[in-house]
Protein backbone atom coordinates (compact mmCIF):
# COMPACT_ATOMS: atom_id res chain seq x y z
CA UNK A 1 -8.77 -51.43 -43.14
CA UNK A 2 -7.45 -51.75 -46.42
CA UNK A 3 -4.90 -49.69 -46.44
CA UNK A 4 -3.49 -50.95 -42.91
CA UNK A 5 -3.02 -54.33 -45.26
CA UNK A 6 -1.61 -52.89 -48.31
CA UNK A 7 1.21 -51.01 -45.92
CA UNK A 8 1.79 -53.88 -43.42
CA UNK A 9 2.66 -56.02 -46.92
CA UNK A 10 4.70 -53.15 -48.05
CA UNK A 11 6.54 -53.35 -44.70
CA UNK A 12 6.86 -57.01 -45.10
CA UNK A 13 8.18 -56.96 -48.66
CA UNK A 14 11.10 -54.10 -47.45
CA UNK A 15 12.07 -56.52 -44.82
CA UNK A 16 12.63 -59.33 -47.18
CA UNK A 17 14.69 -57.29 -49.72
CA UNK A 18 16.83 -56.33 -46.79
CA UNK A 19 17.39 -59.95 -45.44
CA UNK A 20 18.01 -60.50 -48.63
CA UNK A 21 20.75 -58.02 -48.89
CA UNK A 22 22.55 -59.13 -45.89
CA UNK A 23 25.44 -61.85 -47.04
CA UNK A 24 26.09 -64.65 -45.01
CA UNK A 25 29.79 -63.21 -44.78
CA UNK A 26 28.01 -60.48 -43.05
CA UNK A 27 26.54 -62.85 -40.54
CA UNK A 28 29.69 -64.65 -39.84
CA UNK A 29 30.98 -61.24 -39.33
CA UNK A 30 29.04 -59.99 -36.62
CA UNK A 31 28.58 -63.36 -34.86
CA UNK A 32 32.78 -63.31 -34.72
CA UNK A 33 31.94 -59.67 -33.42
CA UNK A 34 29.99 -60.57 -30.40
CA UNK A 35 32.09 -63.48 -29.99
CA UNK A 36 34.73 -61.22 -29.00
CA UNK A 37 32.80 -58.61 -26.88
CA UNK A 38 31.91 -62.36 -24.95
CA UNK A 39 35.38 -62.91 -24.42
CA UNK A 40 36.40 -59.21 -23.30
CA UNK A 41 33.13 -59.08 -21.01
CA UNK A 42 34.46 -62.38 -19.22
CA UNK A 43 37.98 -60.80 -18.82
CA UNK A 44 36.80 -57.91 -17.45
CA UNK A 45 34.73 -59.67 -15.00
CA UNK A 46 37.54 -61.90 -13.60
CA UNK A 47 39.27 -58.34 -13.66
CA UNK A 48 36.78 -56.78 -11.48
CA UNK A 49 36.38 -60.16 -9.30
CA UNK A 50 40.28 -60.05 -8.37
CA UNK A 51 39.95 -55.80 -7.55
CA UNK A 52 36.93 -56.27 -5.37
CA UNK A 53 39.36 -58.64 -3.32
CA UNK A 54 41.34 -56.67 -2.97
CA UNK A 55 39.61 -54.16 -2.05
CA UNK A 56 37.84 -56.02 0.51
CA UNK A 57 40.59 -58.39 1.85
CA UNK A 58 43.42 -56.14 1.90
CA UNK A 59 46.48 -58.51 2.09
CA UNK A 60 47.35 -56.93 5.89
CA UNK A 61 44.29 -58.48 7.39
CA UNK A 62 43.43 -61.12 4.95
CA UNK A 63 43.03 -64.71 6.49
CA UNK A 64 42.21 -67.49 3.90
CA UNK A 65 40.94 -70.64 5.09
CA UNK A 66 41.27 -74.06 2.80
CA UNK A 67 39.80 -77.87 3.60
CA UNK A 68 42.11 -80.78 2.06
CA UNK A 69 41.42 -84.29 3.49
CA UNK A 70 44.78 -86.33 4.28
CA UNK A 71 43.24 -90.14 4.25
CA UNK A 72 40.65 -89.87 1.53
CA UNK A 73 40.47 -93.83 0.65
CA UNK A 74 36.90 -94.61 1.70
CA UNK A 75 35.43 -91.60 2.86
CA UNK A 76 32.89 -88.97 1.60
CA UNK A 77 32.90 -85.55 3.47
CA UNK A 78 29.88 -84.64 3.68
CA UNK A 79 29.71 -81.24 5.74
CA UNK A 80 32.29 -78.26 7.22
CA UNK A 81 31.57 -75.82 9.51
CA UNK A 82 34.29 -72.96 10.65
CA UNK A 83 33.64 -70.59 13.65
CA UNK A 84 36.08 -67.74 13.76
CA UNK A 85 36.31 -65.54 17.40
CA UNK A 86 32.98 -67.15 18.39
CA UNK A 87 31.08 -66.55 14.88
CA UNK A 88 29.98 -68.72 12.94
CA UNK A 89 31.44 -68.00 9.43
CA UNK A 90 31.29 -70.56 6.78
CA UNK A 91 28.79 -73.89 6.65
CA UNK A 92 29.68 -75.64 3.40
CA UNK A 93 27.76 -78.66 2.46
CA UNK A 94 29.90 -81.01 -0.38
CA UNK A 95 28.75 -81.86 -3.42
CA UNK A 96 29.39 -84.96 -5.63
CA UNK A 97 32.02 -83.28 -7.82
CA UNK A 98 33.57 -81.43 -4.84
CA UNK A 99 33.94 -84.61 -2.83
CA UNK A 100 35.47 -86.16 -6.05
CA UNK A 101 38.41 -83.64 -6.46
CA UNK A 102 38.93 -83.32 -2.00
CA UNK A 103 39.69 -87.33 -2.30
CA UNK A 104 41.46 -86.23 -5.54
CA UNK A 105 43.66 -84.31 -3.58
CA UNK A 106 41.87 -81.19 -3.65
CA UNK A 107 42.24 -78.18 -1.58
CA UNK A 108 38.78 -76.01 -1.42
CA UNK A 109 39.06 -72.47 0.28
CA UNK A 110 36.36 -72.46 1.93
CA UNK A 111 36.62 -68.80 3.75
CA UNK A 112 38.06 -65.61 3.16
CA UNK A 113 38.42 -63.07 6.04
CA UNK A 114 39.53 -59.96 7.29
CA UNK A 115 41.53 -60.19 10.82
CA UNK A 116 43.53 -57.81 13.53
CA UNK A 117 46.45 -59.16 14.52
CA UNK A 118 46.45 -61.68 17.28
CA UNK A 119 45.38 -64.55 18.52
CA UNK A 120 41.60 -65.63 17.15
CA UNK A 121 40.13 -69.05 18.20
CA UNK A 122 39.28 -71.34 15.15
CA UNK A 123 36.31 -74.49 15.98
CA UNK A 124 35.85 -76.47 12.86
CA UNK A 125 33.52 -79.68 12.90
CA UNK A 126 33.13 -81.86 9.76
CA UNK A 127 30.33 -84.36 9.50
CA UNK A 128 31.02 -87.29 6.61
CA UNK A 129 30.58 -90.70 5.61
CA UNK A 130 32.30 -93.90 5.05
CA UNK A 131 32.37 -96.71 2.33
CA UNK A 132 30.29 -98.79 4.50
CA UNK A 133 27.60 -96.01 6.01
CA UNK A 134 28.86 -95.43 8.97
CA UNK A 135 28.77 -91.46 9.72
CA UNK A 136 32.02 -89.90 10.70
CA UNK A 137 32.09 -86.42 12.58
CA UNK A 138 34.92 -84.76 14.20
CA UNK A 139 35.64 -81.30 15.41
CA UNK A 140 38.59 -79.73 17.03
CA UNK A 141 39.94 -75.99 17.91
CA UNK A 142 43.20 -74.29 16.76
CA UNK A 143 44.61 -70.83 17.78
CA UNK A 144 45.18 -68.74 14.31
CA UNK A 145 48.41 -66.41 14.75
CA UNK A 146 47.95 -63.59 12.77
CA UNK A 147 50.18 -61.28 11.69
CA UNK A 148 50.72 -58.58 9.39
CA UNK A 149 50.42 -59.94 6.03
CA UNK A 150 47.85 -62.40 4.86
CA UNK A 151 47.24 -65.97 6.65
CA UNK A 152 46.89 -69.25 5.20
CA UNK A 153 45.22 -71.99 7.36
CA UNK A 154 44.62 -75.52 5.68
CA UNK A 155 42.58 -77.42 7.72
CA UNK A 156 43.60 -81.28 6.90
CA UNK A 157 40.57 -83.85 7.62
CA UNK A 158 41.88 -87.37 8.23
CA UNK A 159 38.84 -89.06 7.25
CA UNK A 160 37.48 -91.71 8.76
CA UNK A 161 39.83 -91.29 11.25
CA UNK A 162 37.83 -88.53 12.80
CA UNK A 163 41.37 -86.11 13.06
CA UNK A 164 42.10 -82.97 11.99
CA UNK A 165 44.90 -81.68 11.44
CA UNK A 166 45.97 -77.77 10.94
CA UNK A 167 48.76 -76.54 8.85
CA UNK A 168 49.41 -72.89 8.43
CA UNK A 169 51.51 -70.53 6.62
């Protein structure tokens, strides 16, 4: 038992003449070391998030879909849902900082797809709110025309108004 203590304080006194031998220029070294591998691992992740797009929305097929809202003065949006050829492809419910930058004049895409050439119905119904309570839904259909090349829809909510618009490009 004895000697387990007399070689876990040896152990102990080797550790603290090594701290001791480490500067703190040392330190600052290596913490401005892994400061950088931080920095390259970040790049290389918006890297690799920008490849596997397009990788798996090939700008032929790719269809973006964005929500803007055209008459944000006292209204909250509180919900969008998009169905795309019958499916049922994004449900986004708002949060406070999102609803912030929409009345901002925001644009949020909201939907990323790949899609043939053609003619593909769009439904989108919002659900919201106004200044005063008073809930505010609206829904309405539009006919995407895709081509060859990538698609941009914006789908414009006019608040309170319970409109929306489409613009496309």
């Amino acid at each position: 038992m004895s000697r387990i203590l007399i070689l876990t304080a040896l152990m102990l006194l080797a550790s603290v003449g090594y701290a001791q031998d480490v500067s703190r220029g040392d330190i600052r070294g290596l913490d401005e070391q892994i400061q950088d591998v931080k920095k390259d691992v970040i790049n290389l992740t918006a890297e690799l998030s920008q490849l596997e797009e397009k990788l798996l929305f090939p700008s032929n097929t790719q269809a973006s879909f964005f929500v803007s809202i055209t008459e944000p003065e006292g209204f909250s949006l509180e919900s969008v849902e998009l169905t795309l050829d019958g499916e049922v492809v994004a449900h986004h419910l708002y949060t406070y900082r999102e609803i912030e930058a929409l009345q901002k004049g925001g644009v949020q895409k909201i939907h990323v797809a790949n899609v043939q050439s053609g003619s593909h119905p769009l439904q989108v119904r919002y659900m919201g709110k106004t200044d005063s309570g008073r809930e505010v839904s609206g829904q309405a259909s539009y006919a995407v025309e895709k081509k060859v090349g990538p698609k941009f829809v914006e789908i414009q909510i006019a608040g309170a108004k319970s409109a929306i618009n489409f613009k496309d490009w």
